[in-house]
PDB file of N, CA and C in Angstrom:
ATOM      1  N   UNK A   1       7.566  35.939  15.502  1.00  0.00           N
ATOM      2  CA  UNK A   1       8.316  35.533  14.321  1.00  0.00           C
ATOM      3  C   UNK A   1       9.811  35.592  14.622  1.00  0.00           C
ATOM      4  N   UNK A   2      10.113  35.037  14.061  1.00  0.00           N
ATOM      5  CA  UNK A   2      11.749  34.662  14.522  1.00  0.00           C
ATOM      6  C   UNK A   2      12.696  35.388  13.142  1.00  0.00           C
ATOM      7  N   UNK A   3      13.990  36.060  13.223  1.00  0.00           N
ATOM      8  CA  UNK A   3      14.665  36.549  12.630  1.00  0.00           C
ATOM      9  C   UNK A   3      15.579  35.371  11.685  1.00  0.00           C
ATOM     10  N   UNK A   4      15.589  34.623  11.976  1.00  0.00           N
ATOM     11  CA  UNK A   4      15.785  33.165  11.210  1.00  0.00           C
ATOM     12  C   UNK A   4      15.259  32.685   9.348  1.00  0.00           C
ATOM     13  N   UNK A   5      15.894  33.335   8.402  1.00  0.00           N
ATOM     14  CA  UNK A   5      15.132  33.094   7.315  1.00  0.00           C
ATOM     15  C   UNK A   5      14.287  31.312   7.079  1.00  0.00           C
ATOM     16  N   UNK A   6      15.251  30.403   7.468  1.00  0.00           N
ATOM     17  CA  UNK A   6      14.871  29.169   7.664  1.00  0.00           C
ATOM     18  C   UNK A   6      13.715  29.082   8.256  1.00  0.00           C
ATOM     19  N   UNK A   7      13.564  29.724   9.841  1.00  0.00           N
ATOM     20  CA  UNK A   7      12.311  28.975  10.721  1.00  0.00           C
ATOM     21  C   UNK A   7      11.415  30.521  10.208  1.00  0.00           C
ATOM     22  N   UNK A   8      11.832  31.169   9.179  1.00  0.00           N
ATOM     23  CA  UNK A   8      10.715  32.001   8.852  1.00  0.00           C
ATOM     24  C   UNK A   8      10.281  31.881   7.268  1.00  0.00           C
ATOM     25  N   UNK A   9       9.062  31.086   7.114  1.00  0.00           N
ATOM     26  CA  UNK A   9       8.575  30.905   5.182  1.00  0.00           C
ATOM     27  C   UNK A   9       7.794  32.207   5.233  1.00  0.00           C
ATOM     28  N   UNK A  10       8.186  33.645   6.288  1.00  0.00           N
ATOM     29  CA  UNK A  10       6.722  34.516   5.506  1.00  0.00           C
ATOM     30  C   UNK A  10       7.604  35.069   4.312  1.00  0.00           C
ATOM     31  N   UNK A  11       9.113  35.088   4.207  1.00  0.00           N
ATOM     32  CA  UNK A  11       9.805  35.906   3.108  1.00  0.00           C
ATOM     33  C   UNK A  11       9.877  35.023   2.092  1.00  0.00           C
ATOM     34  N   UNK A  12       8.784  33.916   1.801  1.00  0.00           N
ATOM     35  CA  UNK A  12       9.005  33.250   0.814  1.00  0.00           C
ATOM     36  C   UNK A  12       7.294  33.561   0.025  1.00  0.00           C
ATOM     37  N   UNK A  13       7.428  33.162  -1.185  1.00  0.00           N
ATOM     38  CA  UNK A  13       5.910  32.992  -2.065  1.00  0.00           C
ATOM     39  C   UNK A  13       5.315  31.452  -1.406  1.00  0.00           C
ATOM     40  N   UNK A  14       4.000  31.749  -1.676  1.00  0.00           N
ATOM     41  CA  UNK A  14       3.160  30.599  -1.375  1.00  0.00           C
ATOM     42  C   UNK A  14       3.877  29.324  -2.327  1.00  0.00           C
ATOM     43  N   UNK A  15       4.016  28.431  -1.291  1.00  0.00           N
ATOM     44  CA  UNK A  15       4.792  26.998  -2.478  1.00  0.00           C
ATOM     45  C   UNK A  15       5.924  27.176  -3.106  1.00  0.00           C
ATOM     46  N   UNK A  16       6.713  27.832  -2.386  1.00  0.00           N
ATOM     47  CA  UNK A  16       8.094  28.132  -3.053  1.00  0.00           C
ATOM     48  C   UNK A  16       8.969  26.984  -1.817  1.00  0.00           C
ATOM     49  N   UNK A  17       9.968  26.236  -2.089  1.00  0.00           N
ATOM     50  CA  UNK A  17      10.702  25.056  -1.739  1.00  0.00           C
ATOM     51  C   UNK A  17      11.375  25.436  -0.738  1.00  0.00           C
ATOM     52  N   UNK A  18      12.366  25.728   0.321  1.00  0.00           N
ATOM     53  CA  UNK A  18      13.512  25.925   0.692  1.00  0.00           C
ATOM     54  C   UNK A  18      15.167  25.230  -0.396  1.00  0.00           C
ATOM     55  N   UNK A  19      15.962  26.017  -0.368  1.00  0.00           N
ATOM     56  CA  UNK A  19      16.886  25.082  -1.459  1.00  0.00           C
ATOM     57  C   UNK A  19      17.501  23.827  -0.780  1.00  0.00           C
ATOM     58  N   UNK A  20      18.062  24.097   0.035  1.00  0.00           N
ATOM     59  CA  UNK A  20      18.524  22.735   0.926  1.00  0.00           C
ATOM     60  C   UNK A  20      17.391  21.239   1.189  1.00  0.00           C
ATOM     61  N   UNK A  21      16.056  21.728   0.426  1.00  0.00           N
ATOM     62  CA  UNK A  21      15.280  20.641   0.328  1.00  0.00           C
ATOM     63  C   UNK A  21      14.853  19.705  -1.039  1.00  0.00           C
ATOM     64  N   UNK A  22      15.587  18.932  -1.867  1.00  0.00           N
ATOM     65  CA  UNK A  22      15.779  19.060  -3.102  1.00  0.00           C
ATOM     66  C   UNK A  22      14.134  18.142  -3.336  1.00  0.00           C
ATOM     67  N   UNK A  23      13.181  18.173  -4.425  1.00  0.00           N
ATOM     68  CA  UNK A  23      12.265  17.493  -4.814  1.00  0.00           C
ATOM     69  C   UNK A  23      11.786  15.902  -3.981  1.00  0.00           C
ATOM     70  N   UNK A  24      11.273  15.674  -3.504  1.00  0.00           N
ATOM     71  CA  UNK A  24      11.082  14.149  -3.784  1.00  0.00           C
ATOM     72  C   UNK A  24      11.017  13.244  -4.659  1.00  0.00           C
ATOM     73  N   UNK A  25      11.715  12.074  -4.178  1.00  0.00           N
ATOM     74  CA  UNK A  25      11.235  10.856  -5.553  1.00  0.00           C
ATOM     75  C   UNK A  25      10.036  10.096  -5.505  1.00  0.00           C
ATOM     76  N   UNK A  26       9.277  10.558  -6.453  1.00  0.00           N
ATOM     77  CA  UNK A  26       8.312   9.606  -6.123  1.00  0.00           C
ATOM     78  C   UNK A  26       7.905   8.767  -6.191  1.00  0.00           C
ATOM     79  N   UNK A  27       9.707   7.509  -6.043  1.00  0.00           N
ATOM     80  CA  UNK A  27       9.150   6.408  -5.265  1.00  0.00           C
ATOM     81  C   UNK A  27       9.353   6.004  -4.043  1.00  0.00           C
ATOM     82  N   UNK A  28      10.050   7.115  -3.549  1.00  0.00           N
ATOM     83  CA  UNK A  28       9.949   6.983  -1.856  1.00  0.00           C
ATOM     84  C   UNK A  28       8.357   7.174  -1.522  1.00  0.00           C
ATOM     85  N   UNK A  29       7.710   7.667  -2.468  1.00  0.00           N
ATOM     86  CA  UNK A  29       6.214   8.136  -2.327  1.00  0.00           C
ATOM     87  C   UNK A  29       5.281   7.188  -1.952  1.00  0.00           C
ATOM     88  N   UNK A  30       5.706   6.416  -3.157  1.00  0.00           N
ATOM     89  CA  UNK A  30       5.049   4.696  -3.320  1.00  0.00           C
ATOM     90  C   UNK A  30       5.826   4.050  -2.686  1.00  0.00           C
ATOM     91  N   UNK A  31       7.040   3.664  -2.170  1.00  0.00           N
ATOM     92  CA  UNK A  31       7.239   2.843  -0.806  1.00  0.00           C
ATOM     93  C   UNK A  31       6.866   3.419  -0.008  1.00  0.00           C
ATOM     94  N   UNK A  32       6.630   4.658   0.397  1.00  0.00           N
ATOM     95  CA  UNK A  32       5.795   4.664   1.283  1.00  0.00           C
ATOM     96  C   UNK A  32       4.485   4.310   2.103  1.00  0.00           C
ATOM     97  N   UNK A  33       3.790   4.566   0.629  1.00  0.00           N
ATOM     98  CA  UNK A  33       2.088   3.981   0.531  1.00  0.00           C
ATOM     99  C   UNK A  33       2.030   2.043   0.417  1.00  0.00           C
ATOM    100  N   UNK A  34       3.371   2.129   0.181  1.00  0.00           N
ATOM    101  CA  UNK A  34       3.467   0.414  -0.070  1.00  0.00           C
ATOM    102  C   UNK A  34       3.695  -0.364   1.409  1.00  0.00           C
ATOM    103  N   UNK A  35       4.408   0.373   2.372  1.00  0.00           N
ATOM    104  CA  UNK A  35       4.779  -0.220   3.511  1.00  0.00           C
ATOM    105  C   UNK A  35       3.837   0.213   4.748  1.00  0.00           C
ATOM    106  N   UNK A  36       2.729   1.206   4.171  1.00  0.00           N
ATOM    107  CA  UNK A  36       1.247   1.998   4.963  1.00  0.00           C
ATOM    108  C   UNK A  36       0.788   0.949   4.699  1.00  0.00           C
ATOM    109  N   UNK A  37       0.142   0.335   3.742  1.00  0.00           N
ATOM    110  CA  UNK A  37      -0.755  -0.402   3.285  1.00  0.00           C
ATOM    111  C   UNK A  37      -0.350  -1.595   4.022  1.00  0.00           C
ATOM    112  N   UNK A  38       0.839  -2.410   3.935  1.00  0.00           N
ATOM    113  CA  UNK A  38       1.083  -3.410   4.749  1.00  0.00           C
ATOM    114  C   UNK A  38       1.001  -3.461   5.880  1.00  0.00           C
ATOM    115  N   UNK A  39       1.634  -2.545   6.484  1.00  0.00           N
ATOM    116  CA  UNK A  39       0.888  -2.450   7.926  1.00  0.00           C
ATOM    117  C   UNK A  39      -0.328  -2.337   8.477  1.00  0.00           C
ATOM    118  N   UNK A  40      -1.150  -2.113   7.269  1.00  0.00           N
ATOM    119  CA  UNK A  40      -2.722  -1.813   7.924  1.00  0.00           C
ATOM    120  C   UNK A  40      -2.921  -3.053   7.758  1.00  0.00           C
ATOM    121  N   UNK A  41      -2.682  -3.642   6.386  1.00  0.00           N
ATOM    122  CA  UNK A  41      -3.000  -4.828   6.455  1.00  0.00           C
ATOM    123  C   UNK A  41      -2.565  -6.358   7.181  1.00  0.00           C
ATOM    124  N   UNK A  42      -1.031  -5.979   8.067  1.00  0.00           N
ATOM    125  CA  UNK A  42      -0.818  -6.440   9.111  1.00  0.00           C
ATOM    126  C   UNK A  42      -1.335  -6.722  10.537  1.00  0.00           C
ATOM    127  N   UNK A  43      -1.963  -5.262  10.798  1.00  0.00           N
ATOM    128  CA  UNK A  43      -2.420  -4.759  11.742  1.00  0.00           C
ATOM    129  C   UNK A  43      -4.437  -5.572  11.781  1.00  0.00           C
ATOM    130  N   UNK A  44      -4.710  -5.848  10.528  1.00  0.00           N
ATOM    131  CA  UNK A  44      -5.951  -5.644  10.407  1.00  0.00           C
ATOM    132  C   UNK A  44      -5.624  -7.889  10.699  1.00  0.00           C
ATOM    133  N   UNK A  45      -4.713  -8.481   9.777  1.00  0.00           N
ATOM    134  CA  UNK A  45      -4.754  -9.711  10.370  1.00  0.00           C
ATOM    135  C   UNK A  45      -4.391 -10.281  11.812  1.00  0.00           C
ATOM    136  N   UNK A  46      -3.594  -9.349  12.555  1.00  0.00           N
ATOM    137  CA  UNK A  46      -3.810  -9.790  13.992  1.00  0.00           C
ATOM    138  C   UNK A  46      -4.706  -9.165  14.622  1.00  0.00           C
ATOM    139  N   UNK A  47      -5.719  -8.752  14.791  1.00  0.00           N
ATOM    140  CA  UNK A  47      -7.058  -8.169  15.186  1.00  0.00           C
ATOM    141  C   UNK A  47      -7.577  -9.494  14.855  1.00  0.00           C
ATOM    142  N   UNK A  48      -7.585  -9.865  13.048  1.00  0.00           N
ATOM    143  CA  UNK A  48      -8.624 -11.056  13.122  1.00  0.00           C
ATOM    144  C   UNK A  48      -7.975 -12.290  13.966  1.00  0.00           C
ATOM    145  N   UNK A  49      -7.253 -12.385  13.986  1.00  0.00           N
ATOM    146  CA  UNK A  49      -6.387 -13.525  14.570  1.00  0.00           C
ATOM    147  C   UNK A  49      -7.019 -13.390  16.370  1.00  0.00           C
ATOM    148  N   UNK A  50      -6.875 -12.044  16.791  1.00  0.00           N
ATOM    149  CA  UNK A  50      -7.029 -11.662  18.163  1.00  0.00           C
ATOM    150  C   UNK A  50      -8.169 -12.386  18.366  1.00  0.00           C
ATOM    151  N   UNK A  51      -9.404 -12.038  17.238  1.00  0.00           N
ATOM    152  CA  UNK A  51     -11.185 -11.205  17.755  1.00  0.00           C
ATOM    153  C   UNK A  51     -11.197 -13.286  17.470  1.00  0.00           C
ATOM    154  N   UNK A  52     -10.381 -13.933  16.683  1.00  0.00           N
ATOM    155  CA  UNK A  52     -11.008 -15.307  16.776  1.00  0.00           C
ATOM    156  C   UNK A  52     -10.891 -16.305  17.812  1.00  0.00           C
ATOM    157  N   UNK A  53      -9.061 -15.988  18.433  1.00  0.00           N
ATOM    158  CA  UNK A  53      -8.750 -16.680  19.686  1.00  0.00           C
ATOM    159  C   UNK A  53     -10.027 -15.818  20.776  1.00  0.00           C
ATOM    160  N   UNK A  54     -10.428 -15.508  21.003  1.00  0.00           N
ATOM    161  CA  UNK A  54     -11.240 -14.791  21.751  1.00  0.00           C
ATOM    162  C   UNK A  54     -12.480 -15.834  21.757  1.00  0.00           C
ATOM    163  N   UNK A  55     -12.899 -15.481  20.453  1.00  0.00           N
ATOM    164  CA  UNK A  55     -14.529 -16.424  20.032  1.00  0.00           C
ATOM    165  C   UNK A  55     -13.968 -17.833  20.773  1.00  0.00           C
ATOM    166  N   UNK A  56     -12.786 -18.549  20.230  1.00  0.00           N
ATOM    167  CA  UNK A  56     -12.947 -19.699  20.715  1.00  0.00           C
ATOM    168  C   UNK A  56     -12.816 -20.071  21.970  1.00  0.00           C
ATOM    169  N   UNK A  57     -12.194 -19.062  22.550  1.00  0.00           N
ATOM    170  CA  UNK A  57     -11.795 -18.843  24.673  1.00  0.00           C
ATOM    171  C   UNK A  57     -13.691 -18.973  25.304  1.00  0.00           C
ATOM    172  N   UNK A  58     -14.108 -18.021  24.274  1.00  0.00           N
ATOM    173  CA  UNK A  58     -15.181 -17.770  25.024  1.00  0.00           C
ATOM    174  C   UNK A  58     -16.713 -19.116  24.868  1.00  0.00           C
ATOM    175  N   UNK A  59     -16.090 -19.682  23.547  1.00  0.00           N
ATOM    176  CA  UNK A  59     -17.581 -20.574  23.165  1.00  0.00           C
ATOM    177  C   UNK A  59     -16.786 -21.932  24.028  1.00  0.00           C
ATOM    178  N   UNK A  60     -15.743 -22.009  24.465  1.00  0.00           N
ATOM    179  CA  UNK A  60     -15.661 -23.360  25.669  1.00  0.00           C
ATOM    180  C   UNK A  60     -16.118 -23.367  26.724  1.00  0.00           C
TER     181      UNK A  60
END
């Protein structure tokens, strides 16, 4: 354990904040989940894009 109150949470209660960390907004929350989601769903149309140039490489 380190003498560091910062890199040490045992002198704190369970779920108690640091102060220098003020709440989140939670709509950084939801842009967050908003720009996850796009990317999966980015991620998931070049796969299909990939898995089809493929099918057609392979059925010539």
């Amino acid at each position: 354990m380190s003498d560091d109150p910062v890199q040490d949470p045992g002198d704190r209660p369970e779920g108690e904040r640091r102060q220098d960390h003020p709440p989140a907004d939670p709509g950084d929350a939801a842009r967050h989940r908003t720009f996850g989601r796009l990317a999966v769903l980015l991620g998931l149309v070049l796969v299909a894009i990939a898995g089809y140039a493929t099918l057609l490489i392979l059925v010539e």
